[in-house]
Protein backbone atom coordinates (compact mmCIF):
# COMPACT_ATOMS: atom_id res chain seq x y z
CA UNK A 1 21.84 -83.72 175.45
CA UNK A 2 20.72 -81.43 172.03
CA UNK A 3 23.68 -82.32 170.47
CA UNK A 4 22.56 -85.65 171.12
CA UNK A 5 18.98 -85.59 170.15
CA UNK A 6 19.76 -83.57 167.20
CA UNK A 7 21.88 -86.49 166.28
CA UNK A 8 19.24 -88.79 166.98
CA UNK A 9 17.19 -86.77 164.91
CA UNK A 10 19.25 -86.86 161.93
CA UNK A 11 19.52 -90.65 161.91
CA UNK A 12 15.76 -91.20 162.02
CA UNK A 13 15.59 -89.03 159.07
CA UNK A 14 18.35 -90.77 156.82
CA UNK A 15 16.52 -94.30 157.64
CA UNK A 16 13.54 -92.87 156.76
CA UNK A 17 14.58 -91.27 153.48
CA UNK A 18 16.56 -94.42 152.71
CA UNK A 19 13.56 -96.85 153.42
CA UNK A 20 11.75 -94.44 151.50
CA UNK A 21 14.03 -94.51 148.56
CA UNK A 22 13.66 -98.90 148.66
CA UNK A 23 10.48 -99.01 149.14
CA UNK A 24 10.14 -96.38 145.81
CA UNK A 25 12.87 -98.30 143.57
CA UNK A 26 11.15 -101.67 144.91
CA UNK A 27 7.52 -100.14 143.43
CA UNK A 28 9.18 -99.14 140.17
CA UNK A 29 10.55 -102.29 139.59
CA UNK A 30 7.35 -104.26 140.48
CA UNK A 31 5.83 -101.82 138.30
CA UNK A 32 8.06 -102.58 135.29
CA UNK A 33 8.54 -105.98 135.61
CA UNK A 34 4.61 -106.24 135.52
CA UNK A 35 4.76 -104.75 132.23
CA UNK A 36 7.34 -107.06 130.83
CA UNK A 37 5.92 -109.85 128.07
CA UNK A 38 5.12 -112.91 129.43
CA UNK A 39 4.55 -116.13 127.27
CA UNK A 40 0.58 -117.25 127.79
CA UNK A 41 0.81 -119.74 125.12
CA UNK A 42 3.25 -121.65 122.93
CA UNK A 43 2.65 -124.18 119.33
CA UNK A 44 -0.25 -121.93 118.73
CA UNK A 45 -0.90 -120.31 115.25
CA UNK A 46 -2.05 -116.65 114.20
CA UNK A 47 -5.76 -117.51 113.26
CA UNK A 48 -7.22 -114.26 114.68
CA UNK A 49 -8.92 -111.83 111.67
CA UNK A 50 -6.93 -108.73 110.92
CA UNK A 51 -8.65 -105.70 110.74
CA UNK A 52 -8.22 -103.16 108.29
CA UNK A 53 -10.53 -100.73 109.74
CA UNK A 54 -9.46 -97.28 110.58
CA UNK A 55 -11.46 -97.22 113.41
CA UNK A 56 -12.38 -100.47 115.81
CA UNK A 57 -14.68 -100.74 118.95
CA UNK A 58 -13.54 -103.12 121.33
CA UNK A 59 -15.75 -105.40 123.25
CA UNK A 60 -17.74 -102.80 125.96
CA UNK A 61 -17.68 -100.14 123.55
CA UNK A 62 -14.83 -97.88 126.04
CA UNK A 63 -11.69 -98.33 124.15
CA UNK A 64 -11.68 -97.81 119.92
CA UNK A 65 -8.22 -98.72 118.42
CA UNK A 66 -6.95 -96.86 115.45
CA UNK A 67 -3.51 -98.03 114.74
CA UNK A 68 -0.45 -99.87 116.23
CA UNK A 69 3.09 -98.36 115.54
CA UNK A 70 6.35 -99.45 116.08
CA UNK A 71 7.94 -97.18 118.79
CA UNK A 72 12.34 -97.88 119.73
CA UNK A 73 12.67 -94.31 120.41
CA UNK A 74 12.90 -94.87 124.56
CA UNK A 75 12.83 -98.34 124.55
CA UNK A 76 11.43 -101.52 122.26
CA UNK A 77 7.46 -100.95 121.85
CA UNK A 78 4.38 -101.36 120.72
CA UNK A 79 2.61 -97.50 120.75
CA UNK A 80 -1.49 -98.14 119.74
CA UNK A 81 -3.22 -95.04 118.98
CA UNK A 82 -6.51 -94.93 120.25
CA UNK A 83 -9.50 -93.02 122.39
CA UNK A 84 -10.72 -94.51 125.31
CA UNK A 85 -12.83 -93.22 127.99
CA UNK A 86 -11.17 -90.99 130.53
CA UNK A 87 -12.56 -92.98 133.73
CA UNK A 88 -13.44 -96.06 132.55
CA UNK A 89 -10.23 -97.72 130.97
CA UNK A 90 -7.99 -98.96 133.73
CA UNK A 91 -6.53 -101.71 132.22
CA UNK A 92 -5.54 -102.95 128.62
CA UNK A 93 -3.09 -105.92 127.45
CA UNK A 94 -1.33 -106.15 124.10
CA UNK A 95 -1.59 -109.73 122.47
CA UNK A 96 1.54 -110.07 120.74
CA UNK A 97 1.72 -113.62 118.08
CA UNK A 98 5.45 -114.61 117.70
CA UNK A 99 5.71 -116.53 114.66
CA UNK A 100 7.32 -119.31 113.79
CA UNK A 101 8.12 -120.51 117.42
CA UNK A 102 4.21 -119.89 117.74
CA UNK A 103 4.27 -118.39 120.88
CA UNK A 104 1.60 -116.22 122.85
CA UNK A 105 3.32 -112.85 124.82
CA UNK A 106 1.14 -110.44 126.57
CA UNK A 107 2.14 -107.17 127.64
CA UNK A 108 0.40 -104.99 130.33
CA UNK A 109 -0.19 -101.60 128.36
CA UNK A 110 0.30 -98.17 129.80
CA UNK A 111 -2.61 -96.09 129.20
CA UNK A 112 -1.93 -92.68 128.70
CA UNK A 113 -5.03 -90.58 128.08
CA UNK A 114 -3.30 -87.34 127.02
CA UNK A 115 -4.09 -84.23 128.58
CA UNK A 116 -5.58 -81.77 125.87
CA UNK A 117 -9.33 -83.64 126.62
CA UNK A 118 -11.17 -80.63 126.77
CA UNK A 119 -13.43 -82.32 129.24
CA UNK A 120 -15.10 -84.68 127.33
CA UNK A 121 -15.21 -88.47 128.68
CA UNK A 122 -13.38 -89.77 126.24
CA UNK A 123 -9.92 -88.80 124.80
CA UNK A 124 -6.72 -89.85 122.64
CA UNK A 125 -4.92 -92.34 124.43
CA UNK A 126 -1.63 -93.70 123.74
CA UNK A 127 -1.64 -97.76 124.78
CA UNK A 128 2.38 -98.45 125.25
CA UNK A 129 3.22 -102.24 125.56
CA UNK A 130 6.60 -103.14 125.49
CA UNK A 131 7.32 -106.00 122.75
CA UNK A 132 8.87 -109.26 123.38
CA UNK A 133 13.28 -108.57 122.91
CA UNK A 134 13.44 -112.14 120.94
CA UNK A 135 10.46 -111.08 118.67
CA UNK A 136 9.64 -108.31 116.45
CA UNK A 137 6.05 -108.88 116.03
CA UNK A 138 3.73 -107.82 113.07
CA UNK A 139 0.93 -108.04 114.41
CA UNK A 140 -1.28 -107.08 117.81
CA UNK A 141 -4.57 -107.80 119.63
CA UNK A 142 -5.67 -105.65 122.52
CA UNK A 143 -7.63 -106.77 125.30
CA UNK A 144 -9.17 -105.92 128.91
CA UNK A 145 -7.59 -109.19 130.60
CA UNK A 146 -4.37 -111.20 130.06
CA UNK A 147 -6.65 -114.41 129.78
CA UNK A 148 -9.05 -115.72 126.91
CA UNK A 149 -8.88 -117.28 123.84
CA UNK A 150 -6.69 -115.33 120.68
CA UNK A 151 -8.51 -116.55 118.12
CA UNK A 152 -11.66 -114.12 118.73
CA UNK A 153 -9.57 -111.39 119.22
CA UNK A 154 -9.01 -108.83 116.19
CA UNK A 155 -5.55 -108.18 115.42
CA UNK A 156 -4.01 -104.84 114.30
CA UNK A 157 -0.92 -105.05 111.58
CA UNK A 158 1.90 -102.75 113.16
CA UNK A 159 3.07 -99.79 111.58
CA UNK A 160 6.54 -98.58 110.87
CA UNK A 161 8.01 -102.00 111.61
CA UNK A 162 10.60 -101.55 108.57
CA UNK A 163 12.87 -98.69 108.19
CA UNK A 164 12.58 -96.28 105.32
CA UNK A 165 13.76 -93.89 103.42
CA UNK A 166 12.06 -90.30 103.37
CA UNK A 167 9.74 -90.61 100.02
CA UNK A 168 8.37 -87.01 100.72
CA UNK A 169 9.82 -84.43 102.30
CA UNK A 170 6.83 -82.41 103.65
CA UNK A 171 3.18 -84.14 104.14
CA UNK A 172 -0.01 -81.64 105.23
CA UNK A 173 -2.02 -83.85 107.58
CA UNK A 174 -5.56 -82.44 107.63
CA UNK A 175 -8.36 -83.11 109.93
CA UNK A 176 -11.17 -84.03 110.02
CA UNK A 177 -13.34 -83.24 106.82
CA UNK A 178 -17.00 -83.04 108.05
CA UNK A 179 -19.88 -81.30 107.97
CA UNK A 180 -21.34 -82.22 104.31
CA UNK A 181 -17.96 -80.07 103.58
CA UNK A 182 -18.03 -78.34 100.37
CA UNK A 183 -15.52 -75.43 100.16
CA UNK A 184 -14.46 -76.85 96.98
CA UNK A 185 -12.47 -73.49 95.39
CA UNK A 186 -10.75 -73.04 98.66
CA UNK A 187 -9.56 -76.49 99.00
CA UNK A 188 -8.29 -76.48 95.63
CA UNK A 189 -6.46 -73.01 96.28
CA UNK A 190 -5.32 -74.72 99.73
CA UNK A 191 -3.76 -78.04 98.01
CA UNK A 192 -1.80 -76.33 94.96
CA UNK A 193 -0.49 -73.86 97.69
CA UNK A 194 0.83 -76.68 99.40
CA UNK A 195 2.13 -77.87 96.26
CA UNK A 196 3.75 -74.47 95.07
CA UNK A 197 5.43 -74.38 98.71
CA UNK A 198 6.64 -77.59 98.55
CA UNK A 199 4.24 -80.66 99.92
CA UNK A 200 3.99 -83.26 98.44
CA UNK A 201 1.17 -85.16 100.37
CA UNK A 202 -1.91 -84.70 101.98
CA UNK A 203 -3.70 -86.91 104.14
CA UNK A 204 -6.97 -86.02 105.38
CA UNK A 205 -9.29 -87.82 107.40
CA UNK A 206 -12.69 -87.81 105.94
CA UNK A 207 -16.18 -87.94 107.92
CA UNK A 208 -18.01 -86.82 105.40
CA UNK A 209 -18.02 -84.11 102.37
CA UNK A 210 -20.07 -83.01 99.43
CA UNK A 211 -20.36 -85.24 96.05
CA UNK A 212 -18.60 -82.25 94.27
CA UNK A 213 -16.11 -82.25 96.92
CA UNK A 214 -15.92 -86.31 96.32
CA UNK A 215 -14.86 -85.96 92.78
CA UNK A 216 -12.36 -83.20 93.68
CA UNK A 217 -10.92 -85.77 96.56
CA UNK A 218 -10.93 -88.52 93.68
CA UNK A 219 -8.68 -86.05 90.97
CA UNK A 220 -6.20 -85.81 93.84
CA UNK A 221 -6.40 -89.59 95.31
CA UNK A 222 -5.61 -90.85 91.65
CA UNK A 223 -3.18 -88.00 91.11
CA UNK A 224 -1.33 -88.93 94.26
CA UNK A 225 -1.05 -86.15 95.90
CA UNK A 226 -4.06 -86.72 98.46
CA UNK A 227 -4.18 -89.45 100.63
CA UNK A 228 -7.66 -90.17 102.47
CA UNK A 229 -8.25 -92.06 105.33
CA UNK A 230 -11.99 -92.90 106.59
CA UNK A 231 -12.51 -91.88 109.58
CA UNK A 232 -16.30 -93.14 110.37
CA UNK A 233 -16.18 -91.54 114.28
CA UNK A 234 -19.76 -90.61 114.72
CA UNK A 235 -20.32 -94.40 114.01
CA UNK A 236 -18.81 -95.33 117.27
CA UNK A 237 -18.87 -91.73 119.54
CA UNK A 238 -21.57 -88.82 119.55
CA UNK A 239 -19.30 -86.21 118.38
CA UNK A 240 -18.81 -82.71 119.02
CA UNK A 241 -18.39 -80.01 116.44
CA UNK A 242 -16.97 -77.74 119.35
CA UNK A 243 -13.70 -78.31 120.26
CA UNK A 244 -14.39 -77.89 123.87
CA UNK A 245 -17.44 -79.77 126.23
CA UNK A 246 -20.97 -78.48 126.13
CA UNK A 247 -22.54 -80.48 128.76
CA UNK A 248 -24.71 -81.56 125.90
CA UNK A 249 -24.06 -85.76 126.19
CA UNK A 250 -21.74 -85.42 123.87
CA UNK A 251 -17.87 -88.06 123.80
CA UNK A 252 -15.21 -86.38 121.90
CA UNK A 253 -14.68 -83.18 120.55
CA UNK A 254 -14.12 -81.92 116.93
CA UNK A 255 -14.76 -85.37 115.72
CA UNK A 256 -11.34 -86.75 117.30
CA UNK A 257 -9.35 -83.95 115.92
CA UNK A 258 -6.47 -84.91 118.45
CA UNK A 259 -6.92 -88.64 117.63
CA UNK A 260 -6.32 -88.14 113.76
CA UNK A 261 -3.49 -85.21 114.07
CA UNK A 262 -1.36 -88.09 116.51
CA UNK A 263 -2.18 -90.92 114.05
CA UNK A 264 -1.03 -88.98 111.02
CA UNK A 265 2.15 -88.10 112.66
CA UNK A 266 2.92 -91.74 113.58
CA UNK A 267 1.29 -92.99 109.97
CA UNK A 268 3.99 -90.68 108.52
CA UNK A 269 6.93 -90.79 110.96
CA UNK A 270 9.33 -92.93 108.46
CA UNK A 271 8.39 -91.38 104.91
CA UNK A 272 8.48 -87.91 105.74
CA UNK A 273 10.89 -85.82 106.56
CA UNK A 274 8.45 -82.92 108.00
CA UNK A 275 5.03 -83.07 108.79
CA UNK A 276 2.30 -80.07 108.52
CA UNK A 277 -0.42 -79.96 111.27
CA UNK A 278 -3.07 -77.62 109.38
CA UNK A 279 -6.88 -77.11 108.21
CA UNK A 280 -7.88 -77.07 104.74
CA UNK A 281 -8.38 -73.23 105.29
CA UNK A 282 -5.29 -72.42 106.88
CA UNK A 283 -2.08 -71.97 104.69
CA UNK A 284 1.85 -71.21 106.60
CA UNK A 285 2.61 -68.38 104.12
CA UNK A 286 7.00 -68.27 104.40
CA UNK A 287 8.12 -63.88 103.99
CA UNK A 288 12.08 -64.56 104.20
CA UNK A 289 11.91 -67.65 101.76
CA UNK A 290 9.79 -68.72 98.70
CA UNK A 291 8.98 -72.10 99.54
CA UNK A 292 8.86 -74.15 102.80
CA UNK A 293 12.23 -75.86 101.87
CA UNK A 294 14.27 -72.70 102.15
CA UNK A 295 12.62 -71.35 105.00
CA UNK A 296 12.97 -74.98 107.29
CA UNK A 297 16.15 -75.44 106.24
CA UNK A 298 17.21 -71.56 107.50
CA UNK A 299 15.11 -72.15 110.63
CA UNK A 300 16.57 -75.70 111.42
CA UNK A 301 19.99 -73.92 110.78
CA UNK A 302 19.05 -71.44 113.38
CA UNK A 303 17.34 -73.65 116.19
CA UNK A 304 19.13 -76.82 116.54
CA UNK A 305 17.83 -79.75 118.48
CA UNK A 306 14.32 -78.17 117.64
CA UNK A 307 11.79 -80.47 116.57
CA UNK A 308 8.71 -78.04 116.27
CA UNK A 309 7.95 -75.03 114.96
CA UNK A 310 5.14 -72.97 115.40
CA UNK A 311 3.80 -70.63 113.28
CA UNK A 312 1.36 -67.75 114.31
CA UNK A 313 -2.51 -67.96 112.59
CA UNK A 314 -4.00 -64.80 111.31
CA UNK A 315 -7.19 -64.11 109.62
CA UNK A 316 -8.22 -62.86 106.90
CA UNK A 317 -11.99 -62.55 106.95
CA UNK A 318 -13.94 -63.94 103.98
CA UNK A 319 -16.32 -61.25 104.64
CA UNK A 320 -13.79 -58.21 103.19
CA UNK A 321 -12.82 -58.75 99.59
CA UNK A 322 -11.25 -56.66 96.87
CA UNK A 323 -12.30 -56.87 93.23
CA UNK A 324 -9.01 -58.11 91.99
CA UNK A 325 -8.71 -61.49 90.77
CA UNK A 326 -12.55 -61.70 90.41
CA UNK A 327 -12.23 -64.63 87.78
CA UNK A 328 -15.45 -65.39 86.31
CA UNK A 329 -15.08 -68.92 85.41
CA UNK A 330 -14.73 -69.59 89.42
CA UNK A 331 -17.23 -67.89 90.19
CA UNK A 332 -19.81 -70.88 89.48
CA UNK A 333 -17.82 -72.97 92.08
CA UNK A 334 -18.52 -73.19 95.77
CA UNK A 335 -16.16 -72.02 98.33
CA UNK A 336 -14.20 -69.35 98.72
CA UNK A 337 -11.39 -67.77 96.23
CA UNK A 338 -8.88 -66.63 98.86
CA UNK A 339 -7.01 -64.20 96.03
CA UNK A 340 -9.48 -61.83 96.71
CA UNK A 341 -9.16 -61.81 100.49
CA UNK A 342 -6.16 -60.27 101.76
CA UNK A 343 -6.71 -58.20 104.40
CA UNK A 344 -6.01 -59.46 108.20
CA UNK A 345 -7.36 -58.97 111.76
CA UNK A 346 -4.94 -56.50 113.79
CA UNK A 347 -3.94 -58.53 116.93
CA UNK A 348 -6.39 -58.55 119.55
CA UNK A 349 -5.54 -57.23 123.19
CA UNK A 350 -4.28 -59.24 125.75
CA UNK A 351 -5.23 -62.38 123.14
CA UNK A 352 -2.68 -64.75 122.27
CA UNK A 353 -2.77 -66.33 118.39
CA UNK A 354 -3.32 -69.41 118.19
CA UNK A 355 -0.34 -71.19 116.56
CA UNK A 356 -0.14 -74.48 114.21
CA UNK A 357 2.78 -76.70 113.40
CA UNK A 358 5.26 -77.60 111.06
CA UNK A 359 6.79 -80.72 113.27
CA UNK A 360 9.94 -83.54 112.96
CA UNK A 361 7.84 -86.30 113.30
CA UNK A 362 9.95 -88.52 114.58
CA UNK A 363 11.13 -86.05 117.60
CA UNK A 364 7.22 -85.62 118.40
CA UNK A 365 5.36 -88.14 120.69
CA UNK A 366 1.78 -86.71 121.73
CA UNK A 367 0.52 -83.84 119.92
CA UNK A 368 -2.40 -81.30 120.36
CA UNK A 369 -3.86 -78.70 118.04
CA UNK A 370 -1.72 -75.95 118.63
CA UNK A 371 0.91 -77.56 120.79
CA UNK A 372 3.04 -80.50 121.27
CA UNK A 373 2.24 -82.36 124.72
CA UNK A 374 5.23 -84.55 124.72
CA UNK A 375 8.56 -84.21 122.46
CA UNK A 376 12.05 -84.98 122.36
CA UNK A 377 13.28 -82.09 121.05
CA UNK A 378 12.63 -78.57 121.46
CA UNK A 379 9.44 -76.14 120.32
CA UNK A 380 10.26 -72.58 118.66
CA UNK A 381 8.07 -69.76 118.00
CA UNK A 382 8.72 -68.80 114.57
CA UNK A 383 8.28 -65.02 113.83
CA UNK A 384 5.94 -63.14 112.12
CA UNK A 385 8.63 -61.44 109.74
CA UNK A 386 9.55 -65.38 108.38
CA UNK A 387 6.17 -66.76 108.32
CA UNK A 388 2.38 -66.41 109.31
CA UNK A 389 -0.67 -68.58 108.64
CA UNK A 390 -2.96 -66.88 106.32
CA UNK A 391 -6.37 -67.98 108.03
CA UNK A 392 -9.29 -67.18 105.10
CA UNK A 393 -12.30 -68.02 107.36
CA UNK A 394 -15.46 -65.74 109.20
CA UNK A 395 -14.35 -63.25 110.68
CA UNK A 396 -13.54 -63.22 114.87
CA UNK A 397 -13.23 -59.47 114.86
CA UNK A 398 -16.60 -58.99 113.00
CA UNK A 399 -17.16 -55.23 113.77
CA UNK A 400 -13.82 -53.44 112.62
CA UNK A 401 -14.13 -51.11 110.21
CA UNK A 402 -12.49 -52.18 107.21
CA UNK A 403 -9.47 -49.21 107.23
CA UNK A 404 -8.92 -50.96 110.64
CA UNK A 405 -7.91 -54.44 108.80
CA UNK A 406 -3.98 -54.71 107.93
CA UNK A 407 -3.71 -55.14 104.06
CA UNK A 408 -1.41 -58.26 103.17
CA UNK A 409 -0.82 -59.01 99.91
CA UNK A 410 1.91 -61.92 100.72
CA UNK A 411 -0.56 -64.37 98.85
CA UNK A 412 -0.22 -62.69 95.44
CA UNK A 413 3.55 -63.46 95.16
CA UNK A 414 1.89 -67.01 93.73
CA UNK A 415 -0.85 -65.35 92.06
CA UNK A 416 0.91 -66.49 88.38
CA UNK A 417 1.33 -70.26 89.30
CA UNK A 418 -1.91 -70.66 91.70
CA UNK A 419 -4.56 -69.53 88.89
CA UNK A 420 -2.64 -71.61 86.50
CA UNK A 421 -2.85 -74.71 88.76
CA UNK A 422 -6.22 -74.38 89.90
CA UNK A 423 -7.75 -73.71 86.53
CA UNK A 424 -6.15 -76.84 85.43
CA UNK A 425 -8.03 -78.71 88.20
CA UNK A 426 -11.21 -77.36 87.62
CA UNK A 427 -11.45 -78.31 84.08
CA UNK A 428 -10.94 -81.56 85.34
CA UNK A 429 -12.98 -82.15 87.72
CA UNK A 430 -15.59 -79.26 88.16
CA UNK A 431 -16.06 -76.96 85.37
């Protein structure tokens, strides 16, 4: 009779894992099939406005859209970079116009509000639609329903629709400039060190910044080395300077500091080969190697399959300074001349450093500040002995004693060619 029942037993269980396993694979496909495009329209015509803004409200004032990008990494789609609110946001369609059979497709998106929010209400979102396979679209709308009429519905050019070739091969994506910021002598240190070690762009999203700081951001636009990109968030959210909620009303944190960093890595996915996640005070200072082509190259050599590498931060407090390299001409600029700060915070017990990125961009699909969310490829922890990021800010360890700071003169290797280069853009903009 046990042997029996145990039987019995066992053959309740495999028809229930089995009806399980249907009823699962049956949900999944439902679930993907009610993602796939379906045709709402046909002999209709584009009409719809495109928007060139960087940032755009949609109707409710819940989800803003930044910028569609081409994604075929997993599968053919549409990725939209955007914030929406955490709890509110259920349900979003792409709009995609097929031109010049003229017909309507609309894809139910994923929304995936990713998980560095910090707890404020709203976040970065990724909004995934797939894309018609007998279409490669230029253009999307997004809306809450799968009904209404196209034509009142702004539509968003998509990104990265073309291949290209790598015009750069390292871009420093910077964000976001606000405040009334005016650290105009560090910034200019900041860029030609990025220069010197080997970038040749940087995009930063600008709130808001100083007029001298303006003219300085205009040398460099026209140059071409600096690329802006407005980024008007405080017309749409009540931002945060705090990168973590107060309980003070406020939306987003940092003024969408997560939102920017994942749109620069998609803006620059097919023209560069690496991309820089950094502040305008923060520089990732290579030991082993002289520039940042050398040392990626050695590292990429050494960690295959590796699409991230993080670099430890370190600072070096603007309050200790030495006399050397006290250049009087700079000393009528604002900001902070980060030659004369080089000593740096011992490590703090039981604290880890926080760490920022030099990335593949096209193995990288969410990003936070100091970490990847989602990636293809692997993350490494580059050591201190290769590289650190020389961090000129306040200091976090106010009250050491200044024999109790770690003397690092790793900055001065450049001395020669940074005075050069920033004297040059001084004269040219500021002095």
């Amino acid at each position: 009779m046990l042997r029996g029942g145990k039987k019995s037993y066992f053959a309740v269980a495999v028809c229930i894992i089995a009806l399980t396993s249907a009823v699962t694979l049956s949900y999944l496909r439902l679930q993907r099939l009610s993602h796939l495009p379906k045709i709402i329209q046909e002999g209709s015509r584009c009409t719809a406005k495109i928007t060139n803004s960087t940032i755009t409200a949609l109707k409710g004032n819940r989800t803003f859209i930044i910028s569609p990008y081409f994604d075929d990494r997993e599968r053919k789609a549409t990725r939209v970079i955007g914030i929406v609110h955490h709890e509110d946001v259920k349900q979003l369609y792409c709009w995609f116009c097929c031109q010049p059979d003229g017909k309507i497709y609309v894809s139910k998106a994923k929304i995936d509000v990713h998980s560095d929010r910090f707890g404020f209400p709203y976040g970065a979102a990724d909004i995934v639609c797939l894309e018609p396979e007998n279409c490669d679209p230029t253009h999307v709308s997004i809306h809450q329903s799968p009904h209404g009429n196209n034509d009142q519905l702004p539509r968003f050019e998509i990104r990265n629709r073309k291949a290209e070739t790598f015009s750069v091969d390292f871009t420093v994506c910077i964000s976001a400039m606000f405040g009334n910021y005016n650290n105009v002598l560090q910034f200019i240190q900041s860029v030609e060190m990025y220069k010197i070690l080997g970038a040749q762009k940087v995009v930063i999203y600008k709130n808001n910044c100083s007029h001298l700081m303006q003219k300085v951001l205009k040398f460099y636009t026209e140059e071409g080395t600096v690329e802006i990109i407005p980024w008007p968030i405080n017309s749409h959210l009540k931002v945060s300077s705090k990168w973590h909620f107060m309980q003070d009303g406020t939306h987003i944190g940092y003024y969408g500091q997560i939102t920017a960093l994942n749109d620069c890595i998609y803006r620059n996915m097919r023209r560069s080969k690496f991309v820089v996640l950094s502040d305008a005070d923060e520089i990732i200072l290579p030991l082993k190697h002289t520039d940042w082509k050398m040392m990626m190259s050695s590292l990429q050599e050494e960690n295959p399959e590796t699409g991230v590498f993080l670099f430890e931060n370190h600072i070096f407090p603007e309050t200790v300074s030495t006399h050397v390299f006290n250049i009087s001409s700079w000393n009528t600029v604002p900001g902070v001349n980060i030659l004369q700060h080089v000593h740096r915070e011992p490590d703090r017990k039981d604290v880890i450093n926080p760490k920022k990125m030099i990335i593949d961009p096209r193995k990288v699909i969410q990003t936070s500040v100091h970490s990847v969310l989602r990636a293809f490829g692997k993350s490494v922890n580059v050591p201190m002995d290769v590289a650190l990021i020389y961090h000129c800010r306040v200091p976090l360890q106010g009250n050491l004693p200044r024999e109790s700071l770690i003397r690092d003169t790793t900055l001065w290797r450049y001395n020669s060619s940074l005075i050069m280069n920033v004297d040059k853009v001084l004269k040219q903009t500021v002095l």
